[in-house]
C-alpha atoms as a PDB file:
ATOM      1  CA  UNK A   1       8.611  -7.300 -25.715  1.00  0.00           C
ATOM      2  CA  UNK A   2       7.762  -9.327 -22.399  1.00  0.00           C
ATOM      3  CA  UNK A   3       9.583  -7.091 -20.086  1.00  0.00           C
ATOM      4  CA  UNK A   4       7.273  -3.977 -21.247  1.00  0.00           C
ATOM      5  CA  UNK A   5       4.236  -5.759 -20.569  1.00  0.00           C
ATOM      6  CA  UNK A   6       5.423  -6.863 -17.215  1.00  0.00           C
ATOM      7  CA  UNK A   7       6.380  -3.525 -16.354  1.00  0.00           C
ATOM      8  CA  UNK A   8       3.511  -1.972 -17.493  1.00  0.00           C
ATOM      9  CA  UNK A   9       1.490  -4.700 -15.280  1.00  0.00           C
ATOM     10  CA  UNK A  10       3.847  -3.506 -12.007  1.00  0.00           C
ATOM     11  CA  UNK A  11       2.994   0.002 -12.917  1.00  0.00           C
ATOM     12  CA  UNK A  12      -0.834  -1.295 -13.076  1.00  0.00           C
ATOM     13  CA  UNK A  13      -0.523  -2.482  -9.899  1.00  0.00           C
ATOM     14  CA  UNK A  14       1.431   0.688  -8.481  1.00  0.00           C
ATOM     15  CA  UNK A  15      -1.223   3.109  -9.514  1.00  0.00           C
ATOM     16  CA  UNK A  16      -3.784   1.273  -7.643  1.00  0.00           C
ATOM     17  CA  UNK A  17      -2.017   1.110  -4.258  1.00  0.00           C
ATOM     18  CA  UNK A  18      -3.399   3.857  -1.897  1.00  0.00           C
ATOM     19  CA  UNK A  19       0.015   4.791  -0.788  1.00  0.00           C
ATOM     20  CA  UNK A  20       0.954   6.122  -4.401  1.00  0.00           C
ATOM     21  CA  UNK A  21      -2.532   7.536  -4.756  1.00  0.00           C
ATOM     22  CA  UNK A  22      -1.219  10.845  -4.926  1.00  0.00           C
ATOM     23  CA  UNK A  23       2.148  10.415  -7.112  1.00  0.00           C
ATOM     24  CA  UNK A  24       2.517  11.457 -10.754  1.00  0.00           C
ATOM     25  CA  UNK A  25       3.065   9.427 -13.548  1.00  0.00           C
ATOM     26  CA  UNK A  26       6.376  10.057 -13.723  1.00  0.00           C
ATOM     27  CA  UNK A  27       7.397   9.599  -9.991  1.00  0.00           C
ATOM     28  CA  UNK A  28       4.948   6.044 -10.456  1.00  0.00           C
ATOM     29  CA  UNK A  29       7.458   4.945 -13.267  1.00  0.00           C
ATOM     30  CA  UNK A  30      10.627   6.206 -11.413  1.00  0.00           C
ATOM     31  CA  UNK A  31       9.192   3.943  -8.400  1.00  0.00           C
ATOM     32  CA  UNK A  32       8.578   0.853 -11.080  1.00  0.00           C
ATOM     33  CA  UNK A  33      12.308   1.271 -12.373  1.00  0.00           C
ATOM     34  CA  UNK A  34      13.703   1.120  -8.872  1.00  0.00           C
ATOM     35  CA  UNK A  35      11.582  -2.091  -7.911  1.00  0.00           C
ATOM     36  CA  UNK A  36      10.894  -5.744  -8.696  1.00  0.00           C
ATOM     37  CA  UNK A  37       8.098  -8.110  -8.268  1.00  0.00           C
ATOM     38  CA  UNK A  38       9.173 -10.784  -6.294  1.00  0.00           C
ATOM     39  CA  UNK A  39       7.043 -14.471  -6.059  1.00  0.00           C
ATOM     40  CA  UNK A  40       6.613 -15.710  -2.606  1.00  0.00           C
ATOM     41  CA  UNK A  41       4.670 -19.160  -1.840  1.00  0.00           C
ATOM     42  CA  UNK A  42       2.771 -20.159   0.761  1.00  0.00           C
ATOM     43  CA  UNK A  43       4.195 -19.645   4.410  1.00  0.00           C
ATOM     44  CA  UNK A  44       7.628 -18.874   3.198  1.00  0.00           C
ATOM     45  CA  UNK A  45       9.410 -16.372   5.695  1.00  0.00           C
ATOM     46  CA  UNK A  46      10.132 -13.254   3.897  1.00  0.00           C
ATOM     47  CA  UNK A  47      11.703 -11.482   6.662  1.00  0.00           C
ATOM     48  CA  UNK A  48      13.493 -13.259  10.128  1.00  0.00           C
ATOM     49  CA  UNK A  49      14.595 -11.584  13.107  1.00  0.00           C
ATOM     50  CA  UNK A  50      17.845 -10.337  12.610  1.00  0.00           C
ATOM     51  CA  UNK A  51      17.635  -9.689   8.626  1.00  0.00           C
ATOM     52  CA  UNK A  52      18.171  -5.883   7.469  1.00  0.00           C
ATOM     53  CA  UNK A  53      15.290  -3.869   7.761  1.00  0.00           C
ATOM     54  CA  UNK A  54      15.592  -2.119   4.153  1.00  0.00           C
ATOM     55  CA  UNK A  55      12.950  -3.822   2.368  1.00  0.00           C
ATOM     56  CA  UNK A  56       9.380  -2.858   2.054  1.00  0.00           C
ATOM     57  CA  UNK A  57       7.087  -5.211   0.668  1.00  0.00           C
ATOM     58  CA  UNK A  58       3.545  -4.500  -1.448  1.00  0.00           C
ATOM     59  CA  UNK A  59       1.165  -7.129  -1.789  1.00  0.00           C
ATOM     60  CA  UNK A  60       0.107  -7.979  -4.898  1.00  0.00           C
ATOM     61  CA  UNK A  61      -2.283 -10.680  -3.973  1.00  0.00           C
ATOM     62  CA  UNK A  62      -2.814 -13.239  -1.194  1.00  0.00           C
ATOM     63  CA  UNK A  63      -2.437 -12.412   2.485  1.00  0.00           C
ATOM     64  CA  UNK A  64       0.428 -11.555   4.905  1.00  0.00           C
ATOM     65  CA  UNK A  65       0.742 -12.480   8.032  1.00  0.00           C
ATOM     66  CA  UNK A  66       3.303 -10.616  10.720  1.00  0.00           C
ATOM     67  CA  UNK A  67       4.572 -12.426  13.403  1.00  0.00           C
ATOM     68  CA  UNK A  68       7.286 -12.868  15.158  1.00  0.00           C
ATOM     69  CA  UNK A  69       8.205 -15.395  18.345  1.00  0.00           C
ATOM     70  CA  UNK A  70       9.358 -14.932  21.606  1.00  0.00           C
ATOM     71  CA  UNK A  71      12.330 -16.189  24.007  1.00  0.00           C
ATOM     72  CA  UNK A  72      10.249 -19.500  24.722  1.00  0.00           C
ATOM     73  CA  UNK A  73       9.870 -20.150  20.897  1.00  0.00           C
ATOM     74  CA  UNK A  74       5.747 -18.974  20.975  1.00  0.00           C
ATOM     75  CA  UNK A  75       4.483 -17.200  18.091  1.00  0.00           C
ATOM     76  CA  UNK A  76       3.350 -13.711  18.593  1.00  0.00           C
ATOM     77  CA  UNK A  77       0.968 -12.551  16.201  1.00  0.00           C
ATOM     78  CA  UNK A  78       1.680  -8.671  15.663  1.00  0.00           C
ATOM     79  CA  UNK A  79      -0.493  -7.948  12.693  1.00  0.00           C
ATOM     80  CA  UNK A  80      -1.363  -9.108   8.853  1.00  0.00           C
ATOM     81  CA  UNK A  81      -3.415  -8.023   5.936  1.00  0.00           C
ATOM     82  CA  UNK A  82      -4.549  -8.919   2.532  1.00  0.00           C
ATOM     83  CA  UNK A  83      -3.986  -7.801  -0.933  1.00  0.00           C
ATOM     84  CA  UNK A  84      -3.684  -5.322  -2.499  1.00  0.00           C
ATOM     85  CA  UNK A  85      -3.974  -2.020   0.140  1.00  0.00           C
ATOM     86  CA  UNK A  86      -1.660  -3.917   2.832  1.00  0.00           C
ATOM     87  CA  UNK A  87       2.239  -3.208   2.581  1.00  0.00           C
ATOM     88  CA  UNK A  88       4.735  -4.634   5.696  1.00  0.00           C
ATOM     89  CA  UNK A  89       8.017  -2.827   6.505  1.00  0.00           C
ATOM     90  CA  UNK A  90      10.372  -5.222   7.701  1.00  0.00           C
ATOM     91  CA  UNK A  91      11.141  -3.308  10.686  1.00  0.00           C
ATOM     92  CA  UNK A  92       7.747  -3.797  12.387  1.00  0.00           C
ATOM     93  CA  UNK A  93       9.281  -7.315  13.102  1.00  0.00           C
ATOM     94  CA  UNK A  94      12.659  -5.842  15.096  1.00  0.00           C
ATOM     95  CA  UNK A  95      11.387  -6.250  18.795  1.00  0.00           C
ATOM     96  CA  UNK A  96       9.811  -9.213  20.356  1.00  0.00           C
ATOM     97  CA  UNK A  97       6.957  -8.692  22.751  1.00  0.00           C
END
């Protein structure tokens, strides 16, 4: 009985994302099966230079902030956003300014 109501609360969230706007409800549970809601706390790296670039991630709530760092150890700030319209592609982090 939990797991329906969390996946009904992913699908929840799903529906309301701009990118899957324009899906049907079908394709929006096809895209909840194939995905899980993943926890992240505060300043925790979710992606490093170097990691696969397969992932993409949806933000439920809080804000993300892309960066990355370069030769000399200095953080470049590349971009960020806040819940619940922004989604970062691991791959926007590949190259180092």
């Amino acid at each position: 009985m939990v797991e329906q109501g969390v996946a009904l609360n992913k699908l929840w969230y799903l529906k309301h994302i701009n990118l899957f706007s324009a899906l049907t409800m079908p394709e929006l549970q096809e895209i909840d099966r194939i995905t899980r809601m993943q926890e992240v706390k505060k300043r925790q790296p979710i992606y490093l230079p170097g990691d696969p670039s397969t992932t993409v991630y949806l933000l439920k709530k809080g804000r993300v902030k892309i960066a990355n760092s370069n030769a000399s150890g200095k953080e470049l700030r590349r971009d960020g956003g806040s819940a619940p319209s922004c989604a970062a592609r691991r791959s926007l982090l590949h190259s180092a300014d």
